[in-house]
Structures are given as structure tokens and as C-alpha cells.
N, C-alpha and C. Protein backbone atom coordinates (compact mmCIF):
# COMPACT_ATOMS: atom_id res chain seq x y z
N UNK A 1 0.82 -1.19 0.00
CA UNK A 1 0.00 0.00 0.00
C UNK A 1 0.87 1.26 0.00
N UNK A 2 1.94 0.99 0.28
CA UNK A 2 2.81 2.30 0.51
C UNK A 2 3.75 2.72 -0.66
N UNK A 3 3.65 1.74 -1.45
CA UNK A 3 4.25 1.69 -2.35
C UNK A 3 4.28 2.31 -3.51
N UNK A 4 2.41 3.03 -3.32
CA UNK A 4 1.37 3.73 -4.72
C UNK A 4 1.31 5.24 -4.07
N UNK A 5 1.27 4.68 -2.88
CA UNK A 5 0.94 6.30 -2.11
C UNK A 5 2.04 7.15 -1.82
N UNK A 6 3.33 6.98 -1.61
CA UNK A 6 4.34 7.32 -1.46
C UNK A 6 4.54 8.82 -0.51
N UNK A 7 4.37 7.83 0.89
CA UNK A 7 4.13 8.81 2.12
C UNK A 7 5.57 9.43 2.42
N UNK A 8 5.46 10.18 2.96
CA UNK A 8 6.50 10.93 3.85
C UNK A 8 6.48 10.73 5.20
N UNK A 9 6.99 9.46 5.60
CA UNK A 9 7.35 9.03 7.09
C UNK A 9 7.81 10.12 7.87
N UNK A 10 9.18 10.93 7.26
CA UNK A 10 9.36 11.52 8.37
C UNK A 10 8.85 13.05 8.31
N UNK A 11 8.07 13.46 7.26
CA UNK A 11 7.46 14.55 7.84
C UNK A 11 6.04 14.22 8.81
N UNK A 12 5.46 13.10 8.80
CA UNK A 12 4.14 12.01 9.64
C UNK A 12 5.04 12.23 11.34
N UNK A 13 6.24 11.42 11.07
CA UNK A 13 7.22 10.86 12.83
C UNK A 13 7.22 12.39 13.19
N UNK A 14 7.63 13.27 12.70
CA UNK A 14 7.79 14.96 13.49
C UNK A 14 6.61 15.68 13.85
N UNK A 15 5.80 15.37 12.98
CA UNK A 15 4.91 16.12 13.14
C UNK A 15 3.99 15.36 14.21
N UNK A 16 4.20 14.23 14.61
CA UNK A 16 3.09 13.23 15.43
C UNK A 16 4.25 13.54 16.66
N UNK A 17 5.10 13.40 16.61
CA UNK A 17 5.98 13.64 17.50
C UNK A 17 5.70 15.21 18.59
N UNK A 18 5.79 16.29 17.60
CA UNK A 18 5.43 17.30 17.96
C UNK A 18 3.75 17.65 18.90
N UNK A 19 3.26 16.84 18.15
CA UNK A 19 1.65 16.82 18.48
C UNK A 19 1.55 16.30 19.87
N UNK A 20 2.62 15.19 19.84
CA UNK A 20 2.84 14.40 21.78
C UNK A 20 3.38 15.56 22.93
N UNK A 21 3.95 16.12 22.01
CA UNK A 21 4.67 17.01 23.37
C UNK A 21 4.01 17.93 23.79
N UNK A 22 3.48 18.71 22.79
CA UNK A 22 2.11 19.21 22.77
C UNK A 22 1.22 19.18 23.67
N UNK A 23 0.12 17.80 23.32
CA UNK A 23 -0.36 17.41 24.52
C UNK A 23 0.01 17.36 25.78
N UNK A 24 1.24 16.44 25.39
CA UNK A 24 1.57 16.40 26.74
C UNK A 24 2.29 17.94 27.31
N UNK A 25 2.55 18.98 27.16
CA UNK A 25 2.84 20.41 27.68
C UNK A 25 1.47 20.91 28.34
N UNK A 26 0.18 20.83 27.55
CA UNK A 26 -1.03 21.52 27.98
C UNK A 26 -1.51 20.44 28.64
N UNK A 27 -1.79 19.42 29.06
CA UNK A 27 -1.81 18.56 29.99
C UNK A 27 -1.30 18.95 31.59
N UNK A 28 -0.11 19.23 31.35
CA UNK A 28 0.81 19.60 32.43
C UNK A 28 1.02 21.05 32.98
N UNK A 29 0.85 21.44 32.32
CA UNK A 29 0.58 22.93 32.31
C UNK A 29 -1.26 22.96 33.33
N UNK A 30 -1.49 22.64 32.14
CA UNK A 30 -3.07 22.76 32.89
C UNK A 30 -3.26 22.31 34.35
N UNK A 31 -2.71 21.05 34.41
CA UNK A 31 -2.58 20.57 35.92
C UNK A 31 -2.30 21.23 36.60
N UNK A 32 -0.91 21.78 36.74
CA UNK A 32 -0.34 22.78 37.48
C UNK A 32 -0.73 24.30 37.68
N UNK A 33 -0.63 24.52 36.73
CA UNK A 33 -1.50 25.65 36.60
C UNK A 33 -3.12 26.33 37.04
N UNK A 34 -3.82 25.60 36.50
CA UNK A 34 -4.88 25.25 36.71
C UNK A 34 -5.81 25.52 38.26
N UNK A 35 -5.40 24.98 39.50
CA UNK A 35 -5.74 25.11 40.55
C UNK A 35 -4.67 26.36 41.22
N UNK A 36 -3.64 27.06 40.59
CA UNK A 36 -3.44 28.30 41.00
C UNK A 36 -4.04 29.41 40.24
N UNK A 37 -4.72 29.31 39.03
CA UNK A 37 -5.66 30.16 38.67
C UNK A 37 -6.88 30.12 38.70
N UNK A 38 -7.73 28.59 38.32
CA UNK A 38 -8.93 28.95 38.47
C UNK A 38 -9.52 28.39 40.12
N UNK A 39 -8.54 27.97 40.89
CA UNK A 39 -9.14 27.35 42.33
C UNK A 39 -9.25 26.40 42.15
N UNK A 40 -9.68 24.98 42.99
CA UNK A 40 -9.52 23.80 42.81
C UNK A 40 -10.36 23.31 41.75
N UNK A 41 -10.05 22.24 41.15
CA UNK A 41 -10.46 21.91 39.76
C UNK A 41 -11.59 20.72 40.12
N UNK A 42 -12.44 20.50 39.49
CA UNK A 42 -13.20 19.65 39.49
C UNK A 42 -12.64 18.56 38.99
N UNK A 43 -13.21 17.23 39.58
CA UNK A 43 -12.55 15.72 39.13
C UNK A 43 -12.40 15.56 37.03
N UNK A 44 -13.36 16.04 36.69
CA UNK A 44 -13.15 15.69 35.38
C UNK A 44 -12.20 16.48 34.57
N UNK A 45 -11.92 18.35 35.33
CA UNK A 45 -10.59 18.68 34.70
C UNK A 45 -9.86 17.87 35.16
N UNK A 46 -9.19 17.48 36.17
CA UNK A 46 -7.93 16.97 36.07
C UNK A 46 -7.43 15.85 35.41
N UNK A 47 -9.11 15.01 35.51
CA UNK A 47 -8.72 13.61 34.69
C UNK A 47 -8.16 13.91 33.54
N UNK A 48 -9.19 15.00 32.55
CA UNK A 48 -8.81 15.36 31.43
C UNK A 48 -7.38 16.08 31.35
N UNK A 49 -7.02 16.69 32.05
CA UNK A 49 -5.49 16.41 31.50
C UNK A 49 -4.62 15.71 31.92
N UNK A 50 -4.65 15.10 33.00
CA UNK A 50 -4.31 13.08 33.41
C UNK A 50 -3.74 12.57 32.04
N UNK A 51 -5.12 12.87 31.50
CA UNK A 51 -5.38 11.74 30.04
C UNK A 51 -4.75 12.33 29.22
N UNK A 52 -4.63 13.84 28.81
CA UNK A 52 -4.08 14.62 28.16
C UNK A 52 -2.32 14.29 28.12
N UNK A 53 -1.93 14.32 29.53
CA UNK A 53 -0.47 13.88 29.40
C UNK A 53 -0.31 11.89 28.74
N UNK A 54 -1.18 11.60 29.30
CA UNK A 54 -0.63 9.84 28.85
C UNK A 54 -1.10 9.86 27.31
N UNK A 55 -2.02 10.69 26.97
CA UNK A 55 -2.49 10.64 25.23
C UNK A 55 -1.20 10.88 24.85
N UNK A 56 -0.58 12.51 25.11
CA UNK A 56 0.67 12.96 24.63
C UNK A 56 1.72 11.94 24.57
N UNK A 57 2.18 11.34 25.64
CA UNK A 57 3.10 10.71 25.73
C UNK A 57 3.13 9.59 24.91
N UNK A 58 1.52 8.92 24.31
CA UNK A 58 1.56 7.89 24.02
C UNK A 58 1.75 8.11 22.51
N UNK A 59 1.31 9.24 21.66
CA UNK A 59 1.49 9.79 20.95
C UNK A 59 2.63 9.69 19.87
N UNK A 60 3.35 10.82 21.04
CA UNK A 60 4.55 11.14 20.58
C UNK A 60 5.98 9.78 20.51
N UNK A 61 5.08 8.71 21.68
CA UNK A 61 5.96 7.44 21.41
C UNK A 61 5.72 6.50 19.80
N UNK A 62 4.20 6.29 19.87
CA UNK A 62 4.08 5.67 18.66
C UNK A 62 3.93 6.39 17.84
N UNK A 63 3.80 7.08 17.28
CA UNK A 63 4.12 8.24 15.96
C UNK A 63 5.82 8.01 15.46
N UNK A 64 6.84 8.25 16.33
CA UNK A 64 7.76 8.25 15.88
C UNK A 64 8.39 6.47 15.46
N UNK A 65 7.65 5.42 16.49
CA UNK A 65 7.88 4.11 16.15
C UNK A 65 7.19 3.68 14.78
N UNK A 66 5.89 4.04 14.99
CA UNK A 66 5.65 3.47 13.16
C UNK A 66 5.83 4.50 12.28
N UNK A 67 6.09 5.39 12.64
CA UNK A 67 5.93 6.36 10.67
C UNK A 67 7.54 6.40 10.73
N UNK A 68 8.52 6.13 11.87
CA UNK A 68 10.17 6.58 11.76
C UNK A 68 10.58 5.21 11.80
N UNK A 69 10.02 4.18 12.34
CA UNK A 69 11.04 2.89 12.21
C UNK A 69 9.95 1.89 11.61
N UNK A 70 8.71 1.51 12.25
CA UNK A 70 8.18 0.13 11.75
C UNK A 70 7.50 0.43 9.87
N UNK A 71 7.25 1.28 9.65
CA UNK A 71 6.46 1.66 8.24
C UNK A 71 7.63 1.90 6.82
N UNK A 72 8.36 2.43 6.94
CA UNK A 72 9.57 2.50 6.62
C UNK A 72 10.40 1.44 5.91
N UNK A 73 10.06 0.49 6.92
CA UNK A 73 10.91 -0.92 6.90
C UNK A 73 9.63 -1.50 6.38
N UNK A 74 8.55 -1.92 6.09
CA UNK A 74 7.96 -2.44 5.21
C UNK A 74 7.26 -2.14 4.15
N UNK A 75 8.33 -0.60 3.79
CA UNK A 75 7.87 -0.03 2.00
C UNK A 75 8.93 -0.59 1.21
């Protein structure tokens, strides 16, 4: 399939990459932040950026594993 379409892995790995840290910055940010500006946060902000950092992180891990190493290797 990759073969017709002729992707650009590593502009996909940077840019998914970028998108993790991303998340994961406003995640963390927000956490921290968050209950020194708007006062204590209700359970579902924090989850949501809980989730926000492990989305990011998870992100920015597999983005760079399949579009920079596993996809690559089977074009």
C-alpha cells in the first residue's frame, strides 16, 4: 500500500511527535497551573489532563515508532 501512495514518514514521525509534546505540555501545564488560577479543579478537569499527558506521551511514542522505524521498513 505504501508503495502507490508514497508517504512521507518523516514529515508524519515529526509532526506526530510534535503533536505528543504538545499534549503532553497543555496537559501539564493545565494541571499545574490550573488550581493556582482557576481554584480547585473539578474531578473531570484533572482527569482530562491526566489523560491529556498519557495521550501525549503515548502519541509522541508511537508516531515516531511506526511512521520513523516500523512503516519505513515495510515499503
Amino acid at each position: 500500500m505504501g508503495h502507490n501512495m508514497r508517504l512521507d514518514y518523516e514529515t508524519y514521525a515529526k509532526r506526530g511527535f510534535v503533536l505528543g509534546v504538545a499534549l503532553l505540555a497543555i496537559g501539564s501545564i493545565g494541571s499545574v497551573m490550573g488550581p493556582s488560577i482557576a481554584g480547585p479543579l473539578p474531578s473531570w478537569e484533572r482527569t482530562a489532563f491526566f489523560d491529556l499527558m498519557w495521550i501525549g506521551i503515548a502519541t509522541g511514542f508511537f508516531s515516531v515508532f511506526g511512521f520513523g522505524i516500523a512503516l519505513p521498513l515495510t515499503d
